[in-house]
Protein backbone atom coordinates (compact mmCIF):
# COMPACT_ATOMS: atom_id res chain seq x y z
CA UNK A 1 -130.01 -52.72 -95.74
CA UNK A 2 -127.97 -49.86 -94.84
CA UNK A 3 -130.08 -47.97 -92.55
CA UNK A 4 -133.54 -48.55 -94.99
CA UNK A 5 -130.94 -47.42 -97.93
CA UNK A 6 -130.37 -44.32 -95.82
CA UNK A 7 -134.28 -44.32 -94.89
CA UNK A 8 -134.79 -44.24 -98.45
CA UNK A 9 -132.69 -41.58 -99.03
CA UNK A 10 -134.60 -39.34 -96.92
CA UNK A 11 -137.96 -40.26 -98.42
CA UNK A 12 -136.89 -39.34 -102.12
CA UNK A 13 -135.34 -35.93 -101.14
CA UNK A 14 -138.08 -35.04 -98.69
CA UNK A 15 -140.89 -35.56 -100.71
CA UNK A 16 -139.36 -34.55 -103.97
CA UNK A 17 -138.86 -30.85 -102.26
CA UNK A 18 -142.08 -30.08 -104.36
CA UNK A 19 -139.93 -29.51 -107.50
CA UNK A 20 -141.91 -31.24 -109.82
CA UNK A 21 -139.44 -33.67 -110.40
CA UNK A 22 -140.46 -37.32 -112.09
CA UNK A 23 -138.19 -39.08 -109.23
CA UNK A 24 -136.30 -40.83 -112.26
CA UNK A 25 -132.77 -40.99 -110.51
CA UNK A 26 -134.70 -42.05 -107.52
CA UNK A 27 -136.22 -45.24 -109.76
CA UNK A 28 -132.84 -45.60 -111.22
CA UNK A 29 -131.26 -46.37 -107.90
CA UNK A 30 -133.37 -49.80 -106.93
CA UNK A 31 -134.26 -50.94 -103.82
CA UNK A 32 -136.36 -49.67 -101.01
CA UNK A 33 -135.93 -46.52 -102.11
CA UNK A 34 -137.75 -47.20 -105.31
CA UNK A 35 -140.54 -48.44 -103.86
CA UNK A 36 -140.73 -45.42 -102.01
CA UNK A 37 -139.89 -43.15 -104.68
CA UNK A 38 -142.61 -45.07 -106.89
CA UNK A 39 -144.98 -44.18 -103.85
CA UNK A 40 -143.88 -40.90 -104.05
CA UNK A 41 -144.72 -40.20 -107.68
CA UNK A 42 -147.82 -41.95 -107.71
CA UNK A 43 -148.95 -39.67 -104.92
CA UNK A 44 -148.32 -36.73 -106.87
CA UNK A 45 -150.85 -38.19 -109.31
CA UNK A 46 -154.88 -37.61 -108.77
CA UNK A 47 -155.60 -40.35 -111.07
CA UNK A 48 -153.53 -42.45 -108.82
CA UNK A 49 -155.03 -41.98 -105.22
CA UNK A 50 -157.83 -44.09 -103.66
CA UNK A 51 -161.09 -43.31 -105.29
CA UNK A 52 -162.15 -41.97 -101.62
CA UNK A 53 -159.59 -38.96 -101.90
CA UNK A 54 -161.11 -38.36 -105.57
CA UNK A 55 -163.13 -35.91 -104.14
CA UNK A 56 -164.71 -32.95 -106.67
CA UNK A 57 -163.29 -30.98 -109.52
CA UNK A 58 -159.76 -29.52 -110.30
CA UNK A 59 -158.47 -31.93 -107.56
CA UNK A 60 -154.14 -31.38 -107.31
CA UNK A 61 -151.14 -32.63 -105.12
CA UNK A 62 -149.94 -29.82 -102.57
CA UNK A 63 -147.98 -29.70 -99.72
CA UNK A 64 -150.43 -31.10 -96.88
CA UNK A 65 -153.20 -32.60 -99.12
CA UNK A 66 -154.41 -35.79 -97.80
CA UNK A 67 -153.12 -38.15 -100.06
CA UNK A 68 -149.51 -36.54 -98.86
CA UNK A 69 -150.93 -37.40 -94.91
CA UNK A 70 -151.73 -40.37 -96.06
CA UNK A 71 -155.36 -40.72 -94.16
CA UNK A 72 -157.16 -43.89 -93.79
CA UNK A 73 -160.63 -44.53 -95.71
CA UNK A 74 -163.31 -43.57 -93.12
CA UNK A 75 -165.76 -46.41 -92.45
CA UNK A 76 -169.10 -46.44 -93.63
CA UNK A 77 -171.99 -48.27 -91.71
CA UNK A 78 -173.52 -51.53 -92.92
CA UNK A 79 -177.06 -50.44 -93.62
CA UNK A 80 -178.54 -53.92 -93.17
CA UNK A 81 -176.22 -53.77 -89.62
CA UNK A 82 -178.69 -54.11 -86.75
CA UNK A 83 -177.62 -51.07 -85.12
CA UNK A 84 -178.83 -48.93 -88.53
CA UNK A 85 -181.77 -51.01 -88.85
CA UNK A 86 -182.73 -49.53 -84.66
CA UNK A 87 -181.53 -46.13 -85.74
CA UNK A 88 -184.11 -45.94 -88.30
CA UNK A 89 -187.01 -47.49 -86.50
CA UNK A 90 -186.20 -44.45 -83.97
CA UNK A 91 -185.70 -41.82 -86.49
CA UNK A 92 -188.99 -42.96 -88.10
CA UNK A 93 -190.55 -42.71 -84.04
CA UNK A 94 -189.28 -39.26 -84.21
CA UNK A 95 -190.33 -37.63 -87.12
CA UNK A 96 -193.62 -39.72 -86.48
CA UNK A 97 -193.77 -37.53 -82.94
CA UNK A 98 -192.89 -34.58 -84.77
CA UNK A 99 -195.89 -34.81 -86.97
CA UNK A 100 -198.25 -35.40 -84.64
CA UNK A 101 -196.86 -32.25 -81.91
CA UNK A 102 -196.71 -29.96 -85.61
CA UNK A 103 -200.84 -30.83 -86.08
CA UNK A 104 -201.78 -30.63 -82.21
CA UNK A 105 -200.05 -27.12 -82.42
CA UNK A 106 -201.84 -25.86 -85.43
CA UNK A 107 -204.82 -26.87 -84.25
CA UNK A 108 -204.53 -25.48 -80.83
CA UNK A 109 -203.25 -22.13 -82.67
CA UNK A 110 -206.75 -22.45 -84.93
CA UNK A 111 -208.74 -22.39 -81.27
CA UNK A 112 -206.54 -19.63 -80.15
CA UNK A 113 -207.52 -17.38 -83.20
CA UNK A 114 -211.15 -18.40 -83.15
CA UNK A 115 -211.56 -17.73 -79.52
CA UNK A 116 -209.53 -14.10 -80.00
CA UNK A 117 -212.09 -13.53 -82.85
CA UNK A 118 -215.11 -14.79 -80.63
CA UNK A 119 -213.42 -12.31 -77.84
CA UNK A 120 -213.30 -8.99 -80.17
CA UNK A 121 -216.59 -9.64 -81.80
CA UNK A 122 -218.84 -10.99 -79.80
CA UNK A 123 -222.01 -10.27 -82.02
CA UNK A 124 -220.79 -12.33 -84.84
CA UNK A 125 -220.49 -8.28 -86.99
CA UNK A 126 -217.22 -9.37 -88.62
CA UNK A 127 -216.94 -8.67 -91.98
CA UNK A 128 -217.52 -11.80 -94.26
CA UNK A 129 -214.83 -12.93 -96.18
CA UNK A 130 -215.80 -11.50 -99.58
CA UNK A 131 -215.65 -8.43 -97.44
CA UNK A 132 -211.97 -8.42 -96.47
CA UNK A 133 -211.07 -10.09 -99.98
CA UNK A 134 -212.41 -6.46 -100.92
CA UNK A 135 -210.06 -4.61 -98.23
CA UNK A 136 -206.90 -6.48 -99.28
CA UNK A 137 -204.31 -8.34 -97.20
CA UNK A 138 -203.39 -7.16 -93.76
CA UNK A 139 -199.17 -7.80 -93.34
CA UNK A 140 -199.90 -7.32 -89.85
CA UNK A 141 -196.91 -9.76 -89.02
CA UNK A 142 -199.39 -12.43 -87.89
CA UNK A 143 -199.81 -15.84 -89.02
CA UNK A 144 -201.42 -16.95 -92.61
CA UNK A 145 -205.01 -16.65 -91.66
CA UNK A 146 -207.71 -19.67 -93.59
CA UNK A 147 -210.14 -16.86 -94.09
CA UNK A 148 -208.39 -15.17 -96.58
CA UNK A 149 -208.41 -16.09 -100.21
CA UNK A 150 -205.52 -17.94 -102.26
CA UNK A 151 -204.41 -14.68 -103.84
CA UNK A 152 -204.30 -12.65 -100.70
CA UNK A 153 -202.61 -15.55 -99.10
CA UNK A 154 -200.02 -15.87 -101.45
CA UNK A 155 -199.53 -11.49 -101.63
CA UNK A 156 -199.16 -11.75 -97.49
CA UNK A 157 -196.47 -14.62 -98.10
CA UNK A 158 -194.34 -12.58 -100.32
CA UNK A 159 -194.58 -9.53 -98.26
CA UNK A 160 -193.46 -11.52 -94.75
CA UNK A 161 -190.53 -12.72 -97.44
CA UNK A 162 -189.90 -9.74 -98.69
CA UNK A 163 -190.10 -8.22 -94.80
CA UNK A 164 -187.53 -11.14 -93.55
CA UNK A 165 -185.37 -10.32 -96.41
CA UNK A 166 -184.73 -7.23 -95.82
CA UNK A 167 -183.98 -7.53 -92.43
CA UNK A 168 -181.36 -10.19 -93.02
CA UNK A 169 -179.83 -8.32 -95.21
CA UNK A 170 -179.24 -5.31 -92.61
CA UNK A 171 -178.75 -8.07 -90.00
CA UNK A 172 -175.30 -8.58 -92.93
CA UNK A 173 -174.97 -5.05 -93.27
CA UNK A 174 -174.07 -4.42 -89.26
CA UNK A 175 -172.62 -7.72 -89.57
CA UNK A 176 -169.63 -6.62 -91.62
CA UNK A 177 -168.71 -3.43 -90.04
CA UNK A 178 -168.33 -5.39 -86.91
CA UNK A 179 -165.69 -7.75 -88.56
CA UNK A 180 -163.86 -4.56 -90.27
CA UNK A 181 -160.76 -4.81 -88.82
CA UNK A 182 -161.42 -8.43 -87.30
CA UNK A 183 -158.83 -11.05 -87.66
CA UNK A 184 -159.66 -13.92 -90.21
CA UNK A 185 -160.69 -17.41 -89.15
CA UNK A 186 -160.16 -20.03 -91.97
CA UNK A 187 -162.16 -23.11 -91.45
CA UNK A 188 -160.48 -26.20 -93.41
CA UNK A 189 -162.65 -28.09 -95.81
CA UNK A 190 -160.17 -29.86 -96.69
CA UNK A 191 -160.66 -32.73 -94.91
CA UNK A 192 -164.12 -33.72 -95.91
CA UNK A 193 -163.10 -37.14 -97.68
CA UNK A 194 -161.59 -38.03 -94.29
CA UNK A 195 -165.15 -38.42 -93.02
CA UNK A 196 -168.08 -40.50 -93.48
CA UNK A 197 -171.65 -39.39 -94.29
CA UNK A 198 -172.68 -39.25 -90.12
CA UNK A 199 -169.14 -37.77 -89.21
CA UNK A 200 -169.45 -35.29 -92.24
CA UNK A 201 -173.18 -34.55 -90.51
CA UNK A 202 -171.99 -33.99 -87.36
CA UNK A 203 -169.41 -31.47 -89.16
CA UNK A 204 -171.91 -29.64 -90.52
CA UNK A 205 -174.05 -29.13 -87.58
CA UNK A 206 -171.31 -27.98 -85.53
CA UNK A 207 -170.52 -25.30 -88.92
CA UNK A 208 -173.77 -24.07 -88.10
CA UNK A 209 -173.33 -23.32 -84.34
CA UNK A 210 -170.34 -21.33 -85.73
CA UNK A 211 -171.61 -19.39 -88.18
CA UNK A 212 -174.79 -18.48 -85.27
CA UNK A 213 -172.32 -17.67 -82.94
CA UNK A 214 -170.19 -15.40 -85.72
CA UNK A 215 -173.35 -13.72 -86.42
CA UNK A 216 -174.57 -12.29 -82.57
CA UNK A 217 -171.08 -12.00 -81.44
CA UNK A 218 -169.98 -8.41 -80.30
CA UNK A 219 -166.30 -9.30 -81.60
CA UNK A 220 -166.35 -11.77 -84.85
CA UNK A 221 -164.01 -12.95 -86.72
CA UNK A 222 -163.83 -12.94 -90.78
CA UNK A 223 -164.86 -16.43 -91.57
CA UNK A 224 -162.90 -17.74 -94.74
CA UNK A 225 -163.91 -21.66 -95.70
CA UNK A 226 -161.07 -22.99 -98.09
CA UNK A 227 -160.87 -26.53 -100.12
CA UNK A 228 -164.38 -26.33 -101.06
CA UNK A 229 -163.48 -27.19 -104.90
CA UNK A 230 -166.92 -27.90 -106.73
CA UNK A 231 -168.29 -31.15 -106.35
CA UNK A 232 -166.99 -31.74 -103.35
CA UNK A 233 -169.09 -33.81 -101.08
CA UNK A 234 -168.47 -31.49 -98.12
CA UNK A 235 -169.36 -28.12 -99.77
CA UNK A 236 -172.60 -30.31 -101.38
CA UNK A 237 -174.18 -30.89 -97.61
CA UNK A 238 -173.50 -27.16 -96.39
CA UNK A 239 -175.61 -26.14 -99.38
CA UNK A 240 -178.24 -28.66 -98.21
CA UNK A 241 -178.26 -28.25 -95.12
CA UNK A 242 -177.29 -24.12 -94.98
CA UNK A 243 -180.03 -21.32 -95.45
CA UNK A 244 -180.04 -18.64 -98.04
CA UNK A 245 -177.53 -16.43 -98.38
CA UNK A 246 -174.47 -18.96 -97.21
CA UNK A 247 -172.32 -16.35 -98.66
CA UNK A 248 -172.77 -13.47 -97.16
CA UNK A 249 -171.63 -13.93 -93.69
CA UNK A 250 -168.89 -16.65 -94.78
CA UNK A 251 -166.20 -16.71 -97.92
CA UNK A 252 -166.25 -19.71 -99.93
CA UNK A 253 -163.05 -20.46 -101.38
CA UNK A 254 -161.77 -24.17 -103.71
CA UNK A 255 -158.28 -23.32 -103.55
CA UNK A 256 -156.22 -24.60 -100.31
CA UNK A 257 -155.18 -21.79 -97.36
CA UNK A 258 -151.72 -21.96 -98.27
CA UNK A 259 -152.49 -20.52 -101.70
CA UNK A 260 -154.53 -17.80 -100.54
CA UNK A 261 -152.80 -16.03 -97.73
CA UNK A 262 -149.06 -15.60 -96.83
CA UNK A 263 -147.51 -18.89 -94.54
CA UNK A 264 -145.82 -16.57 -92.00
CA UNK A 265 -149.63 -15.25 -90.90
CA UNK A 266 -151.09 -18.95 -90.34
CA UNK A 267 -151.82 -20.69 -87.00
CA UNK A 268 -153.06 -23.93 -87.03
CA UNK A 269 -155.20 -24.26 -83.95
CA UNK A 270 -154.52 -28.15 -83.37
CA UNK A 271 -154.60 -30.38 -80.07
CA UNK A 272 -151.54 -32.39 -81.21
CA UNK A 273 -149.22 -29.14 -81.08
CA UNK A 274 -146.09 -28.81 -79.20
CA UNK A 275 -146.72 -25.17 -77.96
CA UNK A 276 -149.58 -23.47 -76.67
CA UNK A 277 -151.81 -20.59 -77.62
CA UNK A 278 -150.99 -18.52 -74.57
CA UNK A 279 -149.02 -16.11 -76.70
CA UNK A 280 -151.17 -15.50 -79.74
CA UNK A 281 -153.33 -12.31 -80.03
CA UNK A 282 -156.32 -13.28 -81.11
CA UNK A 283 -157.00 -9.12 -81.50
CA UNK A 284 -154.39 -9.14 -84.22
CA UNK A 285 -156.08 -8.53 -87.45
CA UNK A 286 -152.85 -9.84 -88.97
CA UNK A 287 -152.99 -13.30 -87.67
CA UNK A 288 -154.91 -15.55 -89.73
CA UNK A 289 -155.65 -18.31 -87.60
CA UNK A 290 -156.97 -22.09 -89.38
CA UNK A 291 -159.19 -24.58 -87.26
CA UNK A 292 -159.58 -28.21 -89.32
CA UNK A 293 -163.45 -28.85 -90.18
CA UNK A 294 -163.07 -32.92 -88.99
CA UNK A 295 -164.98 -35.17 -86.94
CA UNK A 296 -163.10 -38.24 -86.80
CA UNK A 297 -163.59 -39.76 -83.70
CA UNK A 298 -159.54 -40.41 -83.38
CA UNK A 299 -159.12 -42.05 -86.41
CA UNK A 300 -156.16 -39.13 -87.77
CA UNK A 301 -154.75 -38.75 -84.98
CA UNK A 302 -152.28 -36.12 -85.27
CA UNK A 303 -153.21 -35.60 -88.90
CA UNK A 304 -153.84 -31.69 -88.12
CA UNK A 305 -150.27 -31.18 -86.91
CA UNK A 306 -148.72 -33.09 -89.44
CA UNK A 307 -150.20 -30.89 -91.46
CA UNK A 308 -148.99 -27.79 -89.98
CA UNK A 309 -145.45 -29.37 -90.09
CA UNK A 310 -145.36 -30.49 -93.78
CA UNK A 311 -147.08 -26.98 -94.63
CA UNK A 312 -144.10 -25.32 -92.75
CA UNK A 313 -146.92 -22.68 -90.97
CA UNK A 314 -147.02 -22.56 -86.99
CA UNK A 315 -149.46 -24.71 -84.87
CA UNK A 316 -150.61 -23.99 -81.33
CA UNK A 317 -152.95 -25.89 -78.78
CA UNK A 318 -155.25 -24.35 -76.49
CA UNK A 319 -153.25 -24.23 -72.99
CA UNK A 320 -155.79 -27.17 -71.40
CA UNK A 321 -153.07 -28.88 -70.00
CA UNK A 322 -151.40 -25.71 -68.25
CA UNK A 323 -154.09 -24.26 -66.67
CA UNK A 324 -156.67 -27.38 -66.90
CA UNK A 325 -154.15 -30.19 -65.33
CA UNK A 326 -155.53 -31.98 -68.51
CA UNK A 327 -152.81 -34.89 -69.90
CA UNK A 328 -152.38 -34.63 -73.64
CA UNK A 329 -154.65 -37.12 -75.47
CA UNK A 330 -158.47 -37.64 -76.47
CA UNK A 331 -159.27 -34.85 -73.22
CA UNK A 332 -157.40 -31.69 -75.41
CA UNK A 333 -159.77 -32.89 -78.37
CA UNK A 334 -162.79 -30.28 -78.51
CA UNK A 335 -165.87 -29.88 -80.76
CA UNK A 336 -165.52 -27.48 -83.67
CA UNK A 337 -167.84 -25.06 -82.15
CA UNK A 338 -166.44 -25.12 -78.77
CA UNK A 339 -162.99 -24.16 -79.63
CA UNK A 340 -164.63 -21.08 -81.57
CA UNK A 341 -166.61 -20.33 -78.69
CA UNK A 342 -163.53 -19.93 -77.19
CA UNK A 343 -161.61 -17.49 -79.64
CA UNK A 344 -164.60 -14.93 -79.83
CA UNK A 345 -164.24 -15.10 -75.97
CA UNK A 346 -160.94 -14.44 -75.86
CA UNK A 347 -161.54 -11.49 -78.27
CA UNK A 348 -163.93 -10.07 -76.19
CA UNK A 349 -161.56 -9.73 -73.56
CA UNK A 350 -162.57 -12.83 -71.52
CA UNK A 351 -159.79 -14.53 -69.80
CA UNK A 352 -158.62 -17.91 -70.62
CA UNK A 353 -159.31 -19.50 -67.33
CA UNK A 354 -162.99 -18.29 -68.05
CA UNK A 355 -163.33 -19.64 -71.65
CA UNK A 356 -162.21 -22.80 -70.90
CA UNK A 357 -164.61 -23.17 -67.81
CA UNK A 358 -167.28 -21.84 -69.59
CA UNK A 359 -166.61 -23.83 -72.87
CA UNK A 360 -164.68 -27.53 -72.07
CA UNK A 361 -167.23 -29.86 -70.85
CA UNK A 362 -167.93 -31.22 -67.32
CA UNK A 363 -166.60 -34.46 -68.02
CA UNK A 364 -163.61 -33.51 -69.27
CA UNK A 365 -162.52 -31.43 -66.03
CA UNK A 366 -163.50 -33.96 -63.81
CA UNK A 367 -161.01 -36.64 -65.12
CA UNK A 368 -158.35 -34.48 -64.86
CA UNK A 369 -156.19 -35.21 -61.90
CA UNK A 370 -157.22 -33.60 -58.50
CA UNK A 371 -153.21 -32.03 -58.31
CA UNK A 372 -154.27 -29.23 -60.92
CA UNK A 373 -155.03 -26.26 -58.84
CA UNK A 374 -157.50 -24.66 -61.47
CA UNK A 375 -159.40 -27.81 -61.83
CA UNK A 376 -159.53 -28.29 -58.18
CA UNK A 377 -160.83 -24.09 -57.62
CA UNK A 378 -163.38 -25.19 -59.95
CA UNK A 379 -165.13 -28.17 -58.62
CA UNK A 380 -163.86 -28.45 -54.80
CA UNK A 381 -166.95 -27.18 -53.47
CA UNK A 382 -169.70 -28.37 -56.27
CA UNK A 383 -167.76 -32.06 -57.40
CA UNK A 384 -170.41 -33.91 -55.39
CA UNK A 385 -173.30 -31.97 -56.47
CA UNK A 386 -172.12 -32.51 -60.33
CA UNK A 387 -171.56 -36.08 -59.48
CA UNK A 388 -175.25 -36.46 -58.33
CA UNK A 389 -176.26 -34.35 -61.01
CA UNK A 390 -174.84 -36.69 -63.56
CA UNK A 391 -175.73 -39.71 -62.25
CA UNK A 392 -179.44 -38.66 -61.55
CA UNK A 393 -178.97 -37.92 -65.76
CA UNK A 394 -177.48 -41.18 -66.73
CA UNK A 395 -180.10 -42.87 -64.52
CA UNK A 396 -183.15 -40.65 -66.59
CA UNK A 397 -181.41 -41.42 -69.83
CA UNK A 398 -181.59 -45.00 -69.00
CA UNK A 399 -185.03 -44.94 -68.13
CA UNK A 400 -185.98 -43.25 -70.53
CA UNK A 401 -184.20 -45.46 -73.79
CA UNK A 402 -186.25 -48.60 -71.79
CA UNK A 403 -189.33 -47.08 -72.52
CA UNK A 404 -188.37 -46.36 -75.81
CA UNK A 405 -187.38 -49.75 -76.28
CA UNK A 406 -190.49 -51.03 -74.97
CA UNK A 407 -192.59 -48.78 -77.12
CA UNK A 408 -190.47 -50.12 -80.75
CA UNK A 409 -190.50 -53.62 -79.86
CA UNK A 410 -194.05 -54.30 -78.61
């Protein structure tokens, strides 16, 4: 049909050219491009995407959203699957063991204290309880003691709050004149209906490791967290999961990145990207650089790129294929936290070579081919002694899921 009726007449106009058109003369021409023009339209629409993208208030179509990448519905486990039904039987194991280590410790902390009590007064003089009710509580930093009454219990737990306040709060204080004239590192929400409830998890945990590292780094970054409109699932589970005070070290923001700060000063940090990061200055407090908050096992492949691309900002990849021997694929796919790990590195002045071999997992270099001079400087002299390593682990880890087994099932 014409080339695709001029492959749909180059997709309506690119898109529409975000002019806010209705795509009317599009309709009016018929055919495939239509359809597409129809698609186009409808995509523009909030009411119109899959409930999945419906995610939170004040939701709008932008250059780069997902319904304009087009993402696939993440899948969500069968909770009557037999796999969910083992998970839980070992979750409940665990926070069975849990219980029982928290009461062994408390009570071997209770023989601790009456044995250091037994140690300092030997001839039983201490004063009786009514005694140091009399005195008042003792903030002496140490643990709530079951001698003292409920009111001086309760005045010694606001004072160790009170304490632990105020040194998170100069903890902050130091914290921001370190990241002064810091560069700004904008973590993408935006991609939280991407993900199911255990990939969103996983998201989160790896957030935390972030904001941790942030926090004791010599050289942090300004942390900026953008599409985190209210409501939205993603923004929900950092509150639950986050401690007090989320906003101090971190900026919350709903609106997208591409509102907020000027395209020519963004660099998407993505593994699908042509060119790598060897040039960027990650000193440069004018460089604003954007790393995707997505676990999606390979399920949008690409999807940060295409992003970049649709967005018109830059994207770069971290040079594991240059200096790693790495081929492009699943291998230049990191955690969130280790490619962070690996920008406050290279702030402090660490080389790349370094970051990568302290950050990249084992595995990873191992499978990349034995050609790659780095790779081979690396593990020529200690490949058999990380081979044994890892298969004396995989043999534990075996041995030690059959006893679990064993122990659920009998």
């Amino acid at each position: 049909s014409r080339r695709g009726d001029l492959a749909c007449r180059g997709l309506v106009a690119r898109r529409c050219d975000a002019d806010g058109i209705d795509g009317a003369p599009a309709l009016a021409s018929g055919g495939a491009t239509a359809v597409v023009a129809a698609a186009v339209v409808a995509s523009r629409d909030p009411a119109a995407w899959p409930e999945f993208l419906r995610d939170g208030e004040g939701q709008r179509w932008y250059p780069g959203c997902l319904a304009d990448l087009g993402v696939p519905k993440p899948p969500e486990r069968d909770p009557e699957s037999k796999q969910a039904l083992q998970r839980e039987k070992y979750n409940a194991l665990l926070k069975e063991n849990r219980k029982r280590q928290k009461k062994q410790d408390q009570q071997e902390r209770e023989k601790g204290r009456a044995a250091r009590a037994v140690a300092a007064d030997p001839d039983g003089r201490e004063e009786s309880s009514e005694q140091s009710h009399l005195s008042g509580p003792k903030d002496d930093g140490r643990p709530e003691d079951p001698n003292r009454s409920a009111e001086d219990q309760e005045k010694f737990m606001l004072a160790r709050r009170a304490r632990k306040d105020q040194e998170r709060e100069q903890e902050f204080v130091a914290f921001r004149q370190r990241v002064a004239n810091a560069p700004t590192m904008v973590l993408d929400g935006e991609w939280g209906p991407a993900m199911n409830l255990q990939e969103l998890e996983s998201s989160v945990n790896q957030l935390c490791l972030c904001f941790a590292r942030n926090l004791e780094a010599d050289t942090p970054v300004n942390m900026v967290m953008t599409g985190l409109r209210p409501g939205t699932r993603y923004l929900e589970e950092v509150q639950r999961r986050f401690l007090r005070g989320i906003d101090k070290p971190v900026t919350i923001a709903g609106e997208p990145y591409i509102d907020l700060f000027p395209r020519e000063r963004l660099v998407y940090l993505s593994p699908d990207a042509e060119e790598d990061a060897t040039d960027l200055d990650f000193c440069d407090p004018d460089v604003i650089f954007v790393m995707g908050l997505v676990v999606d096992h390979g399920r949008v492949s690409g999807g940060s790129a295409r992003k970049a691309a649709l967005q018109g900002i830059r994207s770069r990849r971290l040079p594991l294929g240059d200096l790693c021997g790495m081929s492009k694929g699943r291998d230049f796919v990191l955690t969130m936290d280790q490619v962070f790990n690996i920008v406050i590195d290279r702030r402090g002045g660490t080389s790349w070579l370094e970051a990568l071999k302290k950050h990249v997992p084992e595995r990873k270099l191992l499978r990349a081919p034995q050609s790659a001079p780095v790779v081979k400087s690396w593990h020529s002299e200690n490949k058999a002694h990380v081979v044994r390593r890892r298969r004396l682990l995989r043999a534990a880890a075996a041995i030690a899921w059959l006893a679990l087994w064993a122990r659920l099932w009998l």
